[in-house]
C-alpha atoms as a PDB file:
ATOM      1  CA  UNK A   1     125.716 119.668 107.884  1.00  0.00           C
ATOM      2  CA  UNK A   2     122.677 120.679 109.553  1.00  0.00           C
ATOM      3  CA  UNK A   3     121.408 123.498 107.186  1.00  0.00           C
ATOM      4  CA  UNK A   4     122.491 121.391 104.291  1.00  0.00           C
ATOM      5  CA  UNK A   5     120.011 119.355 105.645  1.00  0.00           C
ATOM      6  CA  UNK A   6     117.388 121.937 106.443  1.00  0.00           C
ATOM      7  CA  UNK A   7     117.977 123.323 102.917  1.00  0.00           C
ATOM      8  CA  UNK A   8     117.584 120.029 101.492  1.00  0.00           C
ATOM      9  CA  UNK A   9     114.386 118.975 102.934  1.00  0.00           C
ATOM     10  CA  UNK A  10     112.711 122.548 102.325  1.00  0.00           C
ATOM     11  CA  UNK A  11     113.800 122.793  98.718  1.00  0.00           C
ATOM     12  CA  UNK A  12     112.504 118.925  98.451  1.00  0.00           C
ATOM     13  CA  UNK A  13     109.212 119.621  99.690  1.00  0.00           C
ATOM     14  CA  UNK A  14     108.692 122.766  97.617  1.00  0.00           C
ATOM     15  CA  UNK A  15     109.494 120.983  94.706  1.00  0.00           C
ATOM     16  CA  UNK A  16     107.407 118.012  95.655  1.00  0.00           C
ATOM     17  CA  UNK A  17     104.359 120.247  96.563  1.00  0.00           C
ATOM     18  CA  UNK A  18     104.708 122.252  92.701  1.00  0.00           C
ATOM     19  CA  UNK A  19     104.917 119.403  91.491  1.00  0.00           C
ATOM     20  CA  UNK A  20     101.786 117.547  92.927  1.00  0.00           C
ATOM     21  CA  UNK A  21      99.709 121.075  93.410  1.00  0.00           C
ATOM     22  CA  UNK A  22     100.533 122.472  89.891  1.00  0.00           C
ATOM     23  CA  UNK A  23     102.430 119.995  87.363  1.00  0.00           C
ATOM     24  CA  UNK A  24     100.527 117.222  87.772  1.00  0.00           C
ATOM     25  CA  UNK A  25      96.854 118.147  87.685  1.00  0.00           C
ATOM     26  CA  UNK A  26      97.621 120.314  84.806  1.00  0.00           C
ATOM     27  CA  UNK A  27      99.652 117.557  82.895  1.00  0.00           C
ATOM     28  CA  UNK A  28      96.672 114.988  83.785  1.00  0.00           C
ATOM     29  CA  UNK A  29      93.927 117.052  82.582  1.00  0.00           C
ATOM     30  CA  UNK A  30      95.476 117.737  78.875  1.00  0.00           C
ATOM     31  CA  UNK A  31      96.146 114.073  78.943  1.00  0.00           C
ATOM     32  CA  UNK A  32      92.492 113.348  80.024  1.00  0.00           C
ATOM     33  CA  UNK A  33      91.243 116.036  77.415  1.00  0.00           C
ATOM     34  CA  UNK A  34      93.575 114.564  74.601  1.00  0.00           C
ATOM     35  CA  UNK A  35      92.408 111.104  75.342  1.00  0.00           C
ATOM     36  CA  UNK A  36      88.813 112.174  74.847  1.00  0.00           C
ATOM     37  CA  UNK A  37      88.851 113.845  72.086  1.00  0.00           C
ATOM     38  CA  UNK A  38      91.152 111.056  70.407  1.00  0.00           C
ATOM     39  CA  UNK A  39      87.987 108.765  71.003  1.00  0.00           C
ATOM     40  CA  UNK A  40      85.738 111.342  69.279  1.00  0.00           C
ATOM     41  CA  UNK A  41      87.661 111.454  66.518  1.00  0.00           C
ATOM     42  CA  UNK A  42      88.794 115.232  66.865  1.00  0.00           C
ATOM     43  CA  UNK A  43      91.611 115.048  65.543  1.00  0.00           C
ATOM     44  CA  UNK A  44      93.028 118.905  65.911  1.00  0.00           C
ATOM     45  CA  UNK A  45      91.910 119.405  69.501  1.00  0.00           C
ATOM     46  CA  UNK A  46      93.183 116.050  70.543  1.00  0.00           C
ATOM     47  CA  UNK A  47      96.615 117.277  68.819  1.00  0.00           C
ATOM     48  CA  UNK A  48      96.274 120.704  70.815  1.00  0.00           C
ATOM     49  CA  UNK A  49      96.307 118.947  74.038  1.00  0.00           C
ATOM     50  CA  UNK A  50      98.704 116.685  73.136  1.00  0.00           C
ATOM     51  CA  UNK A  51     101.239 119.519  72.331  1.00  0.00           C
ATOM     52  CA  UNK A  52     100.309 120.853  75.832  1.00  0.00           C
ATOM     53  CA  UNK A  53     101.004 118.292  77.921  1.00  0.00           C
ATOM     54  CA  UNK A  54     104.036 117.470  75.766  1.00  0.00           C
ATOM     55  CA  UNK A  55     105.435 121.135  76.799  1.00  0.00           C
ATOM     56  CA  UNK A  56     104.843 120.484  80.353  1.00  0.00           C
ATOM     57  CA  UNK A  57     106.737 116.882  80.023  1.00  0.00           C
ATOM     58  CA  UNK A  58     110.206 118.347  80.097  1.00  0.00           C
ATOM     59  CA  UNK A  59     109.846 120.248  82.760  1.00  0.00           C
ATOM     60  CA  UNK A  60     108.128 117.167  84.994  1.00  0.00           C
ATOM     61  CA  UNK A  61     111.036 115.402  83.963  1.00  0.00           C
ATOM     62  CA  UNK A  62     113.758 117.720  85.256  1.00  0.00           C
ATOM     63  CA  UNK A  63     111.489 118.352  88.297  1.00  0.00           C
ATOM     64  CA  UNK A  64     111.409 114.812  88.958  1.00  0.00           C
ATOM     65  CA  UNK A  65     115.242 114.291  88.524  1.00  0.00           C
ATOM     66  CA  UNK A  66     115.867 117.368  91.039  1.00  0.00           C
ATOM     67  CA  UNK A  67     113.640 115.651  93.730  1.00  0.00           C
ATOM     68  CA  UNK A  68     115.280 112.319  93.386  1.00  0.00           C
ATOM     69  CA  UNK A  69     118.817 114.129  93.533  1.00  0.00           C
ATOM     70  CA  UNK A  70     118.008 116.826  96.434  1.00  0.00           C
ATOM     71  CA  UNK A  71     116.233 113.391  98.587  1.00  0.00           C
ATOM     72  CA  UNK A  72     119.745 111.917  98.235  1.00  0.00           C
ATOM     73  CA  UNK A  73     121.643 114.384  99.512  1.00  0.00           C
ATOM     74  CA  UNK A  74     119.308 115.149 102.164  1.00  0.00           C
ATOM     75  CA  UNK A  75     119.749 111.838 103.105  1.00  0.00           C
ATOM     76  CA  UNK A  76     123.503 111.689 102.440  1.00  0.00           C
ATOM     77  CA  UNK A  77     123.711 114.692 105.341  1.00  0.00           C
ATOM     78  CA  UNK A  78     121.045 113.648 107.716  1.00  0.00           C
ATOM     79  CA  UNK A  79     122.975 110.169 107.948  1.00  0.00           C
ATOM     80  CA  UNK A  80     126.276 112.344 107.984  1.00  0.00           C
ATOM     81  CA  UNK A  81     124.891 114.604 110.808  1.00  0.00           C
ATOM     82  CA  UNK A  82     123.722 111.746 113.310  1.00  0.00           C
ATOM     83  CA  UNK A  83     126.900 109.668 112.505  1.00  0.00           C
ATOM     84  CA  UNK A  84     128.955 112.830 113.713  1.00  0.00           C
ATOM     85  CA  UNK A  85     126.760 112.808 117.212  1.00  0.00           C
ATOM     86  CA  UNK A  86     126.636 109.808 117.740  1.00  0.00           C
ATOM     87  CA  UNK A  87     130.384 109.219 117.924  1.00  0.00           C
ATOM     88  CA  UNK A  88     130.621 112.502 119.744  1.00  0.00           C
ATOM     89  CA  UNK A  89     128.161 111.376 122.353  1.00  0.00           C
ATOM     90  CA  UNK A  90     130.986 108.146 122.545  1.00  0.00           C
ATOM     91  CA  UNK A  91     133.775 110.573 123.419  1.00  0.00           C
ATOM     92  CA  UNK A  92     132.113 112.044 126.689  1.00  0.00           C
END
C-alpha cells in the first residue's frame, strides 16, 4: 500500500501544480481579457476570449475531478497503511 500511496501523492501534486502553474493563470487571463472587452463594447474580441477560456474549461474540469479522486485514494491507502502498523506493532 505504500507505493499506492507514493504514487498517489506524486500524481496529486503534479496535477495540482499544472493546474495552478498553467490552467489557471491562463483560464483567468482570457476571462479577465473577455470581461474587458465586454465593458468596451467589443463584441468579437470579447467572443474570442470567451471561446478560449471555454476550451480550457473542460479540461479544468476533468483535472479537477482527477485531483479530488487521486486525494481520496491517497487517503484511502495512507489510512490503510498506518491501520496495518499499527495493529502489527500490537502483535509484538
Amino acid at each position: 500500500m505504500a507505493i499506492v500511496w507514493i504514487a498517489g501523492l506524486g500524481a496529486s501534486l503534479m496535477l495540482l501544480s499544472y493546474h495552478l502553474l498553467v490552467l489557471q493563470p491562463r483560464m483567468g487571463a482570457n476571462l479577465r481579457k473577455y470581461w474587458d472587452a465586454a465593458g468596451a463594447g467589443q463584441n468579437v474580441q470579447a467572443q474570442e476570449f470567451r471561446l478560449a477560456f471555454d476550451a480550457d474549461h473542460p479540461t479544468a474540469s476533468r483535472g479537477l475531478i482527477t485531483l479530488a479522486v487521486l486525494v481520496v485514494i491517497t487517503l484511502i491507502a495512507a489510512v490503510w497503511q498506518n491501520t496495518r502498523q499499527g495493529s502489527e506493532a500490537g502483535r509484538s
